[in-house]
C-alpha atoms as a PDB file:
ATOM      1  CA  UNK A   1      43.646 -99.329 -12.309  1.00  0.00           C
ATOM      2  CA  UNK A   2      43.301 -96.294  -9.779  1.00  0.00           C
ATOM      3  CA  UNK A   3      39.424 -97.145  -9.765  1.00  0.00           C
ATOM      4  CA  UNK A   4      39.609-100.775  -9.254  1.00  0.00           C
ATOM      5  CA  UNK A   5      38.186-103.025  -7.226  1.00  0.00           C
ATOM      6  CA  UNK A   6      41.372-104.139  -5.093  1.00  0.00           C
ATOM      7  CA  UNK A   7      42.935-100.984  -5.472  1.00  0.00           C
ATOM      8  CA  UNK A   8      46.480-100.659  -3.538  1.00  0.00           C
ATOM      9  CA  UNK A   9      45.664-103.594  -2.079  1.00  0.00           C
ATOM     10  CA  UNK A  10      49.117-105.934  -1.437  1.00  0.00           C
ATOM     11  CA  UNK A  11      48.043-109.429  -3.293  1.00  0.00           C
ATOM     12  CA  UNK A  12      50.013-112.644  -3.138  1.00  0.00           C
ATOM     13  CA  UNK A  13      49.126-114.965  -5.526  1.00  0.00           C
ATOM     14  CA  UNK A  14      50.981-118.684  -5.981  1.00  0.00           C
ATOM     15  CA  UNK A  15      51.302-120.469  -8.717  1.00  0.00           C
ATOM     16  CA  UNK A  16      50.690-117.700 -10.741  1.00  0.00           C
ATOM     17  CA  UNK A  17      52.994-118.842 -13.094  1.00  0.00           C
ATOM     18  CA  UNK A  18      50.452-120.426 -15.363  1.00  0.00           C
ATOM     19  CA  UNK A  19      46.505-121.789 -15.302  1.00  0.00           C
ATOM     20  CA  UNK A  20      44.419-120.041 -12.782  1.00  0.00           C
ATOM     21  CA  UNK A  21      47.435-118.069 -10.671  1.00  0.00           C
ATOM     22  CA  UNK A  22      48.555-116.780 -13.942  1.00  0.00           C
ATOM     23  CA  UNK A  23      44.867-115.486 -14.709  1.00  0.00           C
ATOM     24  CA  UNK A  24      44.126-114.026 -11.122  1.00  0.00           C
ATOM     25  CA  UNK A  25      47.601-112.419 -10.753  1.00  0.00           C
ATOM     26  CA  UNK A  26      46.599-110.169 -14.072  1.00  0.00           C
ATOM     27  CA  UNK A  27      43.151-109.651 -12.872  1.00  0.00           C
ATOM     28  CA  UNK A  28      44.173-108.240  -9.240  1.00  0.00           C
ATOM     29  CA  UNK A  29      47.029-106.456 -11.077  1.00  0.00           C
ATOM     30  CA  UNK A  30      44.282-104.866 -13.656  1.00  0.00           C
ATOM     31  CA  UNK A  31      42.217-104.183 -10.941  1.00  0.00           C
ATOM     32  CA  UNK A  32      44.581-102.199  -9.209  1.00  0.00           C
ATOM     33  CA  UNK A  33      46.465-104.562  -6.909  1.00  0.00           C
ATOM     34  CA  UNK A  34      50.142-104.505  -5.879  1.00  0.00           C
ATOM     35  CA  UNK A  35      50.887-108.114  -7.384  1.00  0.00           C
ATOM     36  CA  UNK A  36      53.487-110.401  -5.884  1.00  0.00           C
ATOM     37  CA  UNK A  37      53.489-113.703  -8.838  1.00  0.00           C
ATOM     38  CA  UNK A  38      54.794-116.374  -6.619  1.00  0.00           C
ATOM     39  CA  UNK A  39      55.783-119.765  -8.419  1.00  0.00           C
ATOM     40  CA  UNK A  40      58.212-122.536  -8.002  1.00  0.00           C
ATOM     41  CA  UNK A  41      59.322-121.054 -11.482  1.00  0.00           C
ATOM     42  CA  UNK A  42      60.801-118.298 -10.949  1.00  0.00           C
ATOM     43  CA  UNK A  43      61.336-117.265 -14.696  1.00  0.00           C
ATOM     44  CA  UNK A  44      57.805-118.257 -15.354  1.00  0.00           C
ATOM     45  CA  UNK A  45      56.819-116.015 -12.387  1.00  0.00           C
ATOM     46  CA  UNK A  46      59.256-112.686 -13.471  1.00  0.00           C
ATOM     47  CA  UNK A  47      57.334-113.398 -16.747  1.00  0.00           C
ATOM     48  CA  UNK A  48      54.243-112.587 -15.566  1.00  0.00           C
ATOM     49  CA  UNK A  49      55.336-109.569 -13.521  1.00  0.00           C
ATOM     50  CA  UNK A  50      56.849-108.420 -16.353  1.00  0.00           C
ATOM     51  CA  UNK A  51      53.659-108.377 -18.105  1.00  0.00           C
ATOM     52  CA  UNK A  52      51.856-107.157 -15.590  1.00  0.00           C
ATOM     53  CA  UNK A  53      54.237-103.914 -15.441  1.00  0.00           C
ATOM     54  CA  UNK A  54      54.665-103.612 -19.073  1.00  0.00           C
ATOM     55  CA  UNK A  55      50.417-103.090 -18.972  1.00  0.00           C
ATOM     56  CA  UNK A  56      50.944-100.512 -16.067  1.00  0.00           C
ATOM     57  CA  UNK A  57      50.646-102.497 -13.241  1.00  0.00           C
ATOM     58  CA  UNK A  58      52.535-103.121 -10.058  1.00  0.00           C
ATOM     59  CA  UNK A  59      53.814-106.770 -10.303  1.00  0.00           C
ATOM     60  CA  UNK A  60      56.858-108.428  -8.824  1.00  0.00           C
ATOM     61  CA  UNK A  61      57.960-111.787  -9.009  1.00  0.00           C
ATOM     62  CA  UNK A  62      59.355-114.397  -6.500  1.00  0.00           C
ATOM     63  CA  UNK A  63      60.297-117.744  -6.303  1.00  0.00           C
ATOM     64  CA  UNK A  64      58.308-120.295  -4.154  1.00  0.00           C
ATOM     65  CA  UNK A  65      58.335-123.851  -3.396  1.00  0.00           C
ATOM     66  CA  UNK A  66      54.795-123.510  -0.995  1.00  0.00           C
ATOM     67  CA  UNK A  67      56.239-127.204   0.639  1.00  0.00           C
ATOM     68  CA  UNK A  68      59.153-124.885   2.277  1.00  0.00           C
ATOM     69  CA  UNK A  69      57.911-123.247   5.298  1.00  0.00           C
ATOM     70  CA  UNK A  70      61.719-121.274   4.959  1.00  0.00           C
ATOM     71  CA  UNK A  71      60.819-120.443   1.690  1.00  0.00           C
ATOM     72  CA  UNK A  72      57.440-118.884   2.907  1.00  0.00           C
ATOM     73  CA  UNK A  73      58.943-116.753   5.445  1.00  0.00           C
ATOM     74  CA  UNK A  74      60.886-115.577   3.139  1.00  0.00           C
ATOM     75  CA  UNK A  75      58.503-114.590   0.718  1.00  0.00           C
ATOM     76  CA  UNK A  76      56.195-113.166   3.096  1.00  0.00           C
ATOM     77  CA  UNK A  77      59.400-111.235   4.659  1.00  0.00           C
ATOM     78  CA  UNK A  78      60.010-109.741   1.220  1.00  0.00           C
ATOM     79  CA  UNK A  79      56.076-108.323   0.556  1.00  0.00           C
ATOM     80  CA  UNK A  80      56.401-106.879   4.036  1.00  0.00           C
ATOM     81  CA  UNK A  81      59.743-105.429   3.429  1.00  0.00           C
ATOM     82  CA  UNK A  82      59.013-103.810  -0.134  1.00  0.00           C
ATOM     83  CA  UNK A  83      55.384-102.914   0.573  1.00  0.00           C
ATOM     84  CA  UNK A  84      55.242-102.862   4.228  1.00  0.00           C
ATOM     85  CA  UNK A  85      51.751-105.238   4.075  1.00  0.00           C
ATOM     86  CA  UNK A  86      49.969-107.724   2.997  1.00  0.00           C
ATOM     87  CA  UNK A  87      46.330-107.385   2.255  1.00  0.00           C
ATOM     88  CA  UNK A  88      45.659-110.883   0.085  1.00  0.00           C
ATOM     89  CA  UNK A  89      46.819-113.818   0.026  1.00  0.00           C
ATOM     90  CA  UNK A  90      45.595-116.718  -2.792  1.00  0.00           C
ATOM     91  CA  UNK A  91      46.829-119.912  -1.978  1.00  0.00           C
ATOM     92  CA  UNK A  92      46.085-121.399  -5.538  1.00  0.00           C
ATOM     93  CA  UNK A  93      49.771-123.681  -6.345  1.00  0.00           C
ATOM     94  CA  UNK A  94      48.890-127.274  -6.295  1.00  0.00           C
ATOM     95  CA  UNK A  95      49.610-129.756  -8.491  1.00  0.00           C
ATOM     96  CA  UNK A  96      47.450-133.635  -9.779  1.00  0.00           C
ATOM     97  CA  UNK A  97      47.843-136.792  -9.789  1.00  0.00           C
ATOM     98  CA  UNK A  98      45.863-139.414 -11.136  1.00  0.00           C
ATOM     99  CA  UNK A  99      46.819-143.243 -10.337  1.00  0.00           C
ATOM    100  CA  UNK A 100      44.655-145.954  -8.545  1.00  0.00           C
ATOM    101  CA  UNK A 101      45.213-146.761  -4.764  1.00  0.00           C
ATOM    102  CA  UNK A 102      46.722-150.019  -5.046  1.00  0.00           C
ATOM    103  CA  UNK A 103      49.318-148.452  -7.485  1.00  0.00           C
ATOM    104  CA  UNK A 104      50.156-145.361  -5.455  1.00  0.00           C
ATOM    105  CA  UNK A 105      53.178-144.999  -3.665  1.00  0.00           C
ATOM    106  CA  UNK A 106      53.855-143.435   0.201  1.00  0.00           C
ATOM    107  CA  UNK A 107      56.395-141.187  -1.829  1.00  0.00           C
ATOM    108  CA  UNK A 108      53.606-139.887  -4.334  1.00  0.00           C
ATOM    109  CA  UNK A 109      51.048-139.838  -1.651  1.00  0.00           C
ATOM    110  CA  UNK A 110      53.159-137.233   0.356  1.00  0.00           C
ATOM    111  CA  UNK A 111      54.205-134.983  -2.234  1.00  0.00           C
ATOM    112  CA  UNK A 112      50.474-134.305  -3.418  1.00  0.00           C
ATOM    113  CA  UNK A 113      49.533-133.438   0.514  1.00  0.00           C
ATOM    114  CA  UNK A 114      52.896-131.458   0.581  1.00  0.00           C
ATOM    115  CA  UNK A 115      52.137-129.591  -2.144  1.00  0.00           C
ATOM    116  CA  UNK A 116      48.146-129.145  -1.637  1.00  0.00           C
ATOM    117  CA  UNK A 117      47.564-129.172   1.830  1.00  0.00           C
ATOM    118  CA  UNK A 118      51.072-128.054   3.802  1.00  0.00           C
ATOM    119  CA  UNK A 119      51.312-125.516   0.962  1.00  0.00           C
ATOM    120  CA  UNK A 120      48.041-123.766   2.105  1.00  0.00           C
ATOM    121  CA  UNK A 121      48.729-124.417   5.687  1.00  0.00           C
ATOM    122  CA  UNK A 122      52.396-122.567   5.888  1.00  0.00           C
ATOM    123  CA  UNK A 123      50.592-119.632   3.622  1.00  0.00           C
ATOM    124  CA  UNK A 124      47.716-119.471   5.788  1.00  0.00           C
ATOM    125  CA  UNK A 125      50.050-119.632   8.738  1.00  0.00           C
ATOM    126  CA  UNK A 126      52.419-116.913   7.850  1.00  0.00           C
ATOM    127  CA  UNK A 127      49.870-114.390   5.999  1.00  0.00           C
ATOM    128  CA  UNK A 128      47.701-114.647   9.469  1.00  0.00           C
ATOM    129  CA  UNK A 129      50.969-113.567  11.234  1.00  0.00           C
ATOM    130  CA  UNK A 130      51.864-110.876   8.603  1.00  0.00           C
ATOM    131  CA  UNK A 131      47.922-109.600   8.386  1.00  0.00           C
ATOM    132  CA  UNK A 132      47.177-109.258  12.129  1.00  0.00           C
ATOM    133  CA  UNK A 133      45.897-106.085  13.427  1.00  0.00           C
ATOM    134  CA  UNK A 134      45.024-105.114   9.894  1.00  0.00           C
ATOM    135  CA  UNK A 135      42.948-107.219   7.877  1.00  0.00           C
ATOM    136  CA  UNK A 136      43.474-109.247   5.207  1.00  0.00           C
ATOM    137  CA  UNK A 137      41.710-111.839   3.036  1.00  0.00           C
ATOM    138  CA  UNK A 138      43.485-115.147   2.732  1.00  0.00           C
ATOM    139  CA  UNK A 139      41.853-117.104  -0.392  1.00  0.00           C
ATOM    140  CA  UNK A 140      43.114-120.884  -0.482  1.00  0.00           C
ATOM    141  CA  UNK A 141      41.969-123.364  -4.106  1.00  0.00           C
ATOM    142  CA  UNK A 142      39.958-126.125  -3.306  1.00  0.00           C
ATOM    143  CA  UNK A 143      38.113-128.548  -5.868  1.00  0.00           C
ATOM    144  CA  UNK A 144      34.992-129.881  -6.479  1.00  0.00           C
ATOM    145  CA  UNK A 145      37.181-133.331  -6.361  1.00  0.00           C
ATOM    146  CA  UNK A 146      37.131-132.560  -2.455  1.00  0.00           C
ATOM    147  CA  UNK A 147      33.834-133.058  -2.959  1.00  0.00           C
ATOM    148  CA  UNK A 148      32.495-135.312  -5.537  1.00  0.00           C
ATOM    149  CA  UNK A 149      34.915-138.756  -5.159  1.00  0.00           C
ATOM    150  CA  UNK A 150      36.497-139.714  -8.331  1.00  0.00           C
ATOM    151  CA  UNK A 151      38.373-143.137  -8.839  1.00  0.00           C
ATOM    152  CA  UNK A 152      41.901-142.395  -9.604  1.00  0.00           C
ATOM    153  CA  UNK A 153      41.695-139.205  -7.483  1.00  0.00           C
ATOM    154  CA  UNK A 154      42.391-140.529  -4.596  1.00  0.00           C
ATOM    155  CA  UNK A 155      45.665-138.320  -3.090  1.00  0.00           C
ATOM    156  CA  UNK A 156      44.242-134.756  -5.031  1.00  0.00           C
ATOM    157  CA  UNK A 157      40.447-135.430  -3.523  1.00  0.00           C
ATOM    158  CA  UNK A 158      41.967-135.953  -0.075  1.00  0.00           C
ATOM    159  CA  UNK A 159      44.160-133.037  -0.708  1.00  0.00           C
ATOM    160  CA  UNK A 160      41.358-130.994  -1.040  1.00  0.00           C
ATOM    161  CA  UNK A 161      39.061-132.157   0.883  1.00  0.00           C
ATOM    162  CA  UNK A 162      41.503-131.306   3.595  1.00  0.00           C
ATOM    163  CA  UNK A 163      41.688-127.768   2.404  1.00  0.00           C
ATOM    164  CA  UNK A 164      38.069-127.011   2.710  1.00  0.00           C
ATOM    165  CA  UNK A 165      37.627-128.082   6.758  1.00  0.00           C
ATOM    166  CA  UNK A 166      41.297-126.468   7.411  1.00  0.00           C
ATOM    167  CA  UNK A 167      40.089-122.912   6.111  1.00  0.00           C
ATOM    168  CA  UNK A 168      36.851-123.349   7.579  1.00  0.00           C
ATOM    169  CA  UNK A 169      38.839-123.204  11.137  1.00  0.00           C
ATOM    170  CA  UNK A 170      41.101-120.953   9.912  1.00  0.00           C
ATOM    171  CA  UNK A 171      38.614-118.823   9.618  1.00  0.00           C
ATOM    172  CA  UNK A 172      36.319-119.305  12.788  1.00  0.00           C
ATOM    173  CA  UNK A 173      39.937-118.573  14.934  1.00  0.00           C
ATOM    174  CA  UNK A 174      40.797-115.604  13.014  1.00  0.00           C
ATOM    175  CA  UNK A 175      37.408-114.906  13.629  1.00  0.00           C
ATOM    176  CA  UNK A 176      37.612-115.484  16.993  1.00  0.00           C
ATOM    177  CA  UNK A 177      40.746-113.063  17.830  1.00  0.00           C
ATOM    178  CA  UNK A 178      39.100-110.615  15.838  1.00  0.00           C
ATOM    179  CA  UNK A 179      41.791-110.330  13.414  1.00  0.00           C
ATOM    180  CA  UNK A 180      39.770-109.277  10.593  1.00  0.00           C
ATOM    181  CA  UNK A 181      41.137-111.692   8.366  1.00  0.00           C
ATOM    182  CA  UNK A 182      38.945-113.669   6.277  1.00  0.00           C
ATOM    183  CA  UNK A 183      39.704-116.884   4.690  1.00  0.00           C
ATOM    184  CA  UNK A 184      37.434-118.302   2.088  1.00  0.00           C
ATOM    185  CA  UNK A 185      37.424-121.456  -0.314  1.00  0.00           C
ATOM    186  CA  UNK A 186      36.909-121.556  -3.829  1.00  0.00           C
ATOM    187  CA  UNK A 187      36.014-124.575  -5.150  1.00  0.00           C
ATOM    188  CA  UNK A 188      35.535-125.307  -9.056  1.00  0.00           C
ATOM    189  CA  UNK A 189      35.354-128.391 -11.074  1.00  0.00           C
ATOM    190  CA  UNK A 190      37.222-128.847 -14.017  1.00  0.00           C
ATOM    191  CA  UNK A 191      39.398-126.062 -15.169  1.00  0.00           C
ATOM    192  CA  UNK A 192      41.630-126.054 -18.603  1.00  0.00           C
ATOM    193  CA  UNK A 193      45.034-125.298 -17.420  1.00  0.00           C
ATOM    194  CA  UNK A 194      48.217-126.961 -18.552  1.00  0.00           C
ATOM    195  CA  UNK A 195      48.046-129.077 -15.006  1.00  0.00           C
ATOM    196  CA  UNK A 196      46.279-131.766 -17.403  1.00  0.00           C
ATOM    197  CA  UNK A 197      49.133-131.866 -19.796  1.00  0.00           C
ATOM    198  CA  UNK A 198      51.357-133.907 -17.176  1.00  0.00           C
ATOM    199  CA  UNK A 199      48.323-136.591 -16.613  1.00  0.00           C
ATOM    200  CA  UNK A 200      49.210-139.542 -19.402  1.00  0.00           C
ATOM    201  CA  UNK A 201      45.317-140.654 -19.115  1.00  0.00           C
ATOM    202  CA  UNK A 202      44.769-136.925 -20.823  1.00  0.00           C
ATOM    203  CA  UNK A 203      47.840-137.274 -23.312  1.00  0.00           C
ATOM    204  CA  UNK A 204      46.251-140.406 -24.505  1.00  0.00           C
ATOM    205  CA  UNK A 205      43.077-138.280 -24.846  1.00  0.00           C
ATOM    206  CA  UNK A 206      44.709-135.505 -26.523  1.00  0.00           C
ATOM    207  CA  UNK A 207      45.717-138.302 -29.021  1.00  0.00           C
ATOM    208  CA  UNK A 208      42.638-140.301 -29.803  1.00  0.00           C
ATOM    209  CA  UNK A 209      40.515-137.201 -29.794  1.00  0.00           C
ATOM    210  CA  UNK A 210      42.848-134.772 -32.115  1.00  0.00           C
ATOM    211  CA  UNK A 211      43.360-132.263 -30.419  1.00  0.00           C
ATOM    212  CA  UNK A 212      42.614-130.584 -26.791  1.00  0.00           C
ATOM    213  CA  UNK A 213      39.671-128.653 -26.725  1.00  0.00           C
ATOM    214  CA  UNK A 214      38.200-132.263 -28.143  1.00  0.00           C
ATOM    215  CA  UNK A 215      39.948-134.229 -25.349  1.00  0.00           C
ATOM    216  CA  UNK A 216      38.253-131.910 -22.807  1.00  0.00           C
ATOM    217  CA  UNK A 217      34.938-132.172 -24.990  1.00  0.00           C
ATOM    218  CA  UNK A 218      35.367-135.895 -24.641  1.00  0.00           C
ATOM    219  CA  UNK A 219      35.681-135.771 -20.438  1.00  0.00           C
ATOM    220  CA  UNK A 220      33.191-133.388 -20.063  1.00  0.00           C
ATOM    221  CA  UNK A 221      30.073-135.711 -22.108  1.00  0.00           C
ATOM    222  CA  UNK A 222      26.904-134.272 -23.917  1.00  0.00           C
ATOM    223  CA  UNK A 223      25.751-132.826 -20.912  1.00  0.00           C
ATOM    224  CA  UNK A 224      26.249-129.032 -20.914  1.00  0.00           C
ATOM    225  CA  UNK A 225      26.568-128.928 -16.961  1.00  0.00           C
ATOM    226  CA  UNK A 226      29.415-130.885 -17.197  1.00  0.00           C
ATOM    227  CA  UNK A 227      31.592-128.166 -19.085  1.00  0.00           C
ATOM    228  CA  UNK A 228      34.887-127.210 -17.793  1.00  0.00           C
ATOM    229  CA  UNK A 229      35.913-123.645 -16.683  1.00  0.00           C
ATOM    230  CA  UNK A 230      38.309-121.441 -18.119  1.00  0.00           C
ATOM    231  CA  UNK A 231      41.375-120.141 -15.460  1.00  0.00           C
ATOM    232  CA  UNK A 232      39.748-116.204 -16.267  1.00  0.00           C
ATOM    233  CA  UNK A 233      35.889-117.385 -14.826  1.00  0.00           C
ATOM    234  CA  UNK A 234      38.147-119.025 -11.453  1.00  0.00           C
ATOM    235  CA  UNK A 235      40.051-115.839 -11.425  1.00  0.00           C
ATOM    236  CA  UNK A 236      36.499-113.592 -11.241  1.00  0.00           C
ATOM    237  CA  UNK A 237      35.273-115.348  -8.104  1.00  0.00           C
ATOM    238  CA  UNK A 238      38.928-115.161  -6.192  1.00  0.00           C
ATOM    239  CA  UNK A 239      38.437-111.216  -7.049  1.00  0.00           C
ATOM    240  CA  UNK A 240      35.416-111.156  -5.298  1.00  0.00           C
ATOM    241  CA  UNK A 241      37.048-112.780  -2.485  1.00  0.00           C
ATOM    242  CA  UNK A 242      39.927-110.731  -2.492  1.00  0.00           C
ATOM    243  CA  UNK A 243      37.595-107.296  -2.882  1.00  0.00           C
ATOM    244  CA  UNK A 244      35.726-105.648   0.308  1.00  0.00           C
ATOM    245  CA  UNK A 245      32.728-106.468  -1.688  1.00  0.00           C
ATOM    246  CA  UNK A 246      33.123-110.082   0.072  1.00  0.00           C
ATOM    247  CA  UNK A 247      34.135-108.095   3.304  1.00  0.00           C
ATOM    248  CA  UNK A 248      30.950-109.828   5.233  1.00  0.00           C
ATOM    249  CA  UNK A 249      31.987-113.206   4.156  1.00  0.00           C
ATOM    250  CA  UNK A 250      34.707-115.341   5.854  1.00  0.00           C
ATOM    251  CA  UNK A 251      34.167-119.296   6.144  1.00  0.00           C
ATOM    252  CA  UNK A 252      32.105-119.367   2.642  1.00  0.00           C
ATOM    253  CA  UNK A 253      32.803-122.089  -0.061  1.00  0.00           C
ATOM    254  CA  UNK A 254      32.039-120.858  -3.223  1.00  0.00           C
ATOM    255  CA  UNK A 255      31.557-123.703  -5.569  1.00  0.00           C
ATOM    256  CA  UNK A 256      31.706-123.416  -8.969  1.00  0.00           C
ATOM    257  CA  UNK A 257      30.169-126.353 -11.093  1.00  0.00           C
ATOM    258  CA  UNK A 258      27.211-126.587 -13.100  1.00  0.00           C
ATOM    259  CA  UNK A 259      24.933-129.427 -12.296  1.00  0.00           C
ATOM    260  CA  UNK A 260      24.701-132.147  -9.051  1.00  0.00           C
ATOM    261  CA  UNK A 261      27.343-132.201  -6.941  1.00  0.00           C
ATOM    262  CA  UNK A 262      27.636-134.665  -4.158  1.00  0.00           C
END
């Protein structure tokens, strides 16, 4: 950990309670990073900072709702107060939904953007206020659904869709007051993290398959660039972006899929 790649560095991470925020907050913390685990979960998050310190990291956990801009000043207010900075921020909690237009309500609509897209707005917001005059890199989770339009997908591809212009700007104004903050995107397709468990379309999968590797065999075809990502191969490219090996890049998608994508 002393020779790692975001040594001492401050790292928020949300959602890192489970699925890819679980994966990067261990991978920062093993690669020497002071890890805050944010999650709505609190016990989920202490979890992981638990295990994070019980492999000789620095981890600490906090509870977030990323819809709460109170909530995010007072998370950001606690990293500053315990460790006087904030070098990273990954804005990875989000949540799916899957319905058709027609049978979507305003109510559901609103709660996917509040989650998705106010979430990384408040925590790009605040970590730009916390991070200037010293640098920082601010990492926010799109999707390759933000992309690629998918019936079904309607509130989650506009979600993130969203995401990928607003850090774009982010980062041409940070940019522009010479911050030195960066904000990049990364962008994957399909990723197997519990997030599919609460979609009934992938239950019903689960079912007529057997099992869930073969439900996620089943969505992803024959074709081999249609395979889905593990949280740990997400969690490599946000450590790039998080490292000073990215230190040249701000305003960069990084997409991670394996064949056409439109």
């Amino acid at each position: 950990m002393n020779n790692g790649r975001v040594r001492d560095k401050v790292a928020l991470v949300t959602g890192a309670g489970s699925g890819i925020g679980l994966a990067t907050a261990l991978l920062l913390a093993k690669q020497g990073a002071v890890v805050v685990v944010a999650d709505i979960n609190f016990a989920a998050a202490e979890q992981v900072a638990s295990e994070i310190r019980g492999a000789g990291g620095r981890g600490t956990g906090v509870r977030l709702d990323v819809s709460s801009e109170s909530e995010w000043a007072e998370a950001i207010q606690e990293t500053l107060s315990q460790h006087e900075r904030l070098d990273v921020l990954v804005n990875n909690a989000g949540i799916s939904f899957a319905k058709p237009i027609a049978d979507t309500t305003i109510d559901e609509w609103h709660r996917v953007l509040a989650v998705n897209l106010d979430g990384v707005f408040l925590g790009t917001k605040h970590a730009i206020n916390a991070m200037r005059g010293k640098g920082g890199s601010i990492v926010n989770v799109a999707s390759v659904s933000g992309i690629t339009p998918f019936p079904g997908a309607s509130a989650y591809g506009a979600s993130k869709a969203a995401v990928r212009l607003f850090s774009k700007i982010a980062a041409i104004e940070c940019a522009d007051d010479k911050t030195g903050i960066r904000v990049n995107v990364v962008a994957p397709s399909g990723v197997k993290t519990p997030m599919w468990d609460t979609m009934d379309f992938f239950k019903e999968l689960v079912v007529q398959h057997g099992g869930t590797e073969e439900a996620f065999a089943a969505m992803s075809g024959t074709r081999a660039s249609q395979r889905f990502f593990s949280p740990e191969e997400v969690a490599q490219t946000i450590l790039y972006l998080a490292s000073d090996e990215s230190a040249h890049l701000t305003g960069v998608e990084l997409i991670m899929a394996q064949g056409h994508v439109q």
